[in-house]
Protein backbone atom coordinates (compact mmCIF):
# COMPACT_ATOMS: atom_id res chain seq x y z
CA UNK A 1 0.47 -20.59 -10.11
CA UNK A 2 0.74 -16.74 -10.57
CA UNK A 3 -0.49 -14.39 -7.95
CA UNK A 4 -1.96 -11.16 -9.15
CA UNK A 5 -1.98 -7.84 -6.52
CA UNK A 6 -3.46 -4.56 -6.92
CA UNK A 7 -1.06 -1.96 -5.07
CA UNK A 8 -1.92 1.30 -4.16
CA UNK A 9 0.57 3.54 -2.55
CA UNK A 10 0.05 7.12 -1.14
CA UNK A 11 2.74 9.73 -0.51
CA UNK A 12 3.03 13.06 0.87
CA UNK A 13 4.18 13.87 -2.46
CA UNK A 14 6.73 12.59 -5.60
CA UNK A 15 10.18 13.42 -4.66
CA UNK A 16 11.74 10.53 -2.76
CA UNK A 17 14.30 12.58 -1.37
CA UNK A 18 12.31 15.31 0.68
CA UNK A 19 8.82 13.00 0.61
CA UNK A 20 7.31 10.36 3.56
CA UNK A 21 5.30 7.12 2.67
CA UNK A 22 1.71 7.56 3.74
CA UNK A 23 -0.14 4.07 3.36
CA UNK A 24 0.72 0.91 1.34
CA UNK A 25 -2.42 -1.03 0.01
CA UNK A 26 -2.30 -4.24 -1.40
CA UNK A 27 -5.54 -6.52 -2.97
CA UNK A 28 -5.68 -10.11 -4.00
CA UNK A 29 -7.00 -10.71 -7.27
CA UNK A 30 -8.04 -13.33 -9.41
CA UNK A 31 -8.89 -13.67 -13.13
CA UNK A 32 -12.32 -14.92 -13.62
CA UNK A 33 -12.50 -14.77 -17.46
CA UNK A 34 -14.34 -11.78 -17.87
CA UNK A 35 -13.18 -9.56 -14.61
CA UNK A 36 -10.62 -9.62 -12.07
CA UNK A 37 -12.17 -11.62 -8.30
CA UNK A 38 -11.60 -9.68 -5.17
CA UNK A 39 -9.94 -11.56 -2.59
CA UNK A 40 -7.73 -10.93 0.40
CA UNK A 41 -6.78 -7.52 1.41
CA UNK A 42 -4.21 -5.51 3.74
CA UNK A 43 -2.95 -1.62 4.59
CA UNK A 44 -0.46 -0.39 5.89
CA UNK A 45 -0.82 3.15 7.54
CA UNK A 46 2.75 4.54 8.02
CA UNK A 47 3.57 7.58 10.64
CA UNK A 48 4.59 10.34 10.14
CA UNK A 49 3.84 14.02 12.18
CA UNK A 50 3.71 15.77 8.36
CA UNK A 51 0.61 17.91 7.63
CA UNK A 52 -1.03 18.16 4.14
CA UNK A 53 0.43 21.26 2.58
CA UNK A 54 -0.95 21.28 -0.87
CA UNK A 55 -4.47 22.28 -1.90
CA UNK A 56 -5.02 18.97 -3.14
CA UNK A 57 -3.42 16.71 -0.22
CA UNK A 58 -5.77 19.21 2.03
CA UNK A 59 -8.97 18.64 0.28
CA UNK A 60 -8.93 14.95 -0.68
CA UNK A 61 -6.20 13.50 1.86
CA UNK A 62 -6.85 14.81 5.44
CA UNK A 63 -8.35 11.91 6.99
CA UNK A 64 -5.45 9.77 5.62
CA UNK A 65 -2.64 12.35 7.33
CA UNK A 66 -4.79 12.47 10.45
CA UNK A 67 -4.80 8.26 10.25
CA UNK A 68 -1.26 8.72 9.94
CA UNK A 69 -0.30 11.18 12.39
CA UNK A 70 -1.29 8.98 14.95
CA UNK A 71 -0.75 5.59 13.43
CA UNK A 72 1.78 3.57 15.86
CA UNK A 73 5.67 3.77 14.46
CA UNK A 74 6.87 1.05 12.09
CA UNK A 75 10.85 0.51 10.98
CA UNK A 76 10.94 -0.29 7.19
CA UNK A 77 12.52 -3.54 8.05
CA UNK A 78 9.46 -4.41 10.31
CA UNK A 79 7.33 -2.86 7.02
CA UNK A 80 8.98 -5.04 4.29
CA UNK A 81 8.26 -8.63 6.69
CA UNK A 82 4.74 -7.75 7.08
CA UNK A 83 4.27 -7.15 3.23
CA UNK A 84 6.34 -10.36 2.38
CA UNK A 85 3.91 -12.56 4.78
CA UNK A 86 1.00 -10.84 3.79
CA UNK A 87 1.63 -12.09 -0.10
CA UNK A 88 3.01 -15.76 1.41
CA UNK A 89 -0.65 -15.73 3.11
CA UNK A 90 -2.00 -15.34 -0.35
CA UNK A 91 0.07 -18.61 -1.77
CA UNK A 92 2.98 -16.47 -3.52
CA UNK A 93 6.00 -18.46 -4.18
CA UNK A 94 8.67 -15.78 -5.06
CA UNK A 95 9.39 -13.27 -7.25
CA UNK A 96 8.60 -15.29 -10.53
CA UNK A 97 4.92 -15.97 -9.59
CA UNK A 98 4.34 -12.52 -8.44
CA UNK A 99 2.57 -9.35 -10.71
CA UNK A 100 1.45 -5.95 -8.79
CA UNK A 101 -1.00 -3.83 -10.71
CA UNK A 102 -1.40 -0.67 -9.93
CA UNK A 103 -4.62 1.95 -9.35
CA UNK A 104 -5.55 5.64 -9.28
């Protein structure tokens, strides 16, 4: 059976050398024949003690820094096993069952 996820992914910015992960959303959906179903849900807020420095980050992402900036630590090892049993919880078998979508 396939498994469809919305992902959403926020960054301090686009360059993965000098940028930090922010948050990691992920949404359980289901085809109902005319709209995608809402089902389970998870985020991930990610620390980091970075500040929003452009105009934009300032005015539309300061509550999401601040959530950050004092979110408790998490290793990216620890980060990848929670995502993995988050999409077993949803009934994902693997890779070849699995499609992310993603949102602005």
């Amino acid at each position: 059976m396939e498994k469809h996820f919305m992902l959403d992914i926020e960054a301090t910015g686009i360059d993965p050398e000098r940028e930090e992960l922010l948050s990691i959303g992920l949404l359980e959906v289901d085809w109902g024949g005319e709209f995608w179903k809402p089902g389970r849900s998870r985020e991930w807020i990610v620390r980091t003690d970075r500040v929003p420095e452009s105009q934009f980050a300032k005015e539309h992402m300061a509550e999401l820094y601040a959530k950050c900036n004092t979110a408790p630590a998490i290793t990216p090892d620890r980060l990848r096993w929670e995502l993995l049993d988050f999409l077993r919880s949803c009934g994902t078998k693997g890779v070849e069952d699995t499609y992310f979508m993603g949102w602005n």
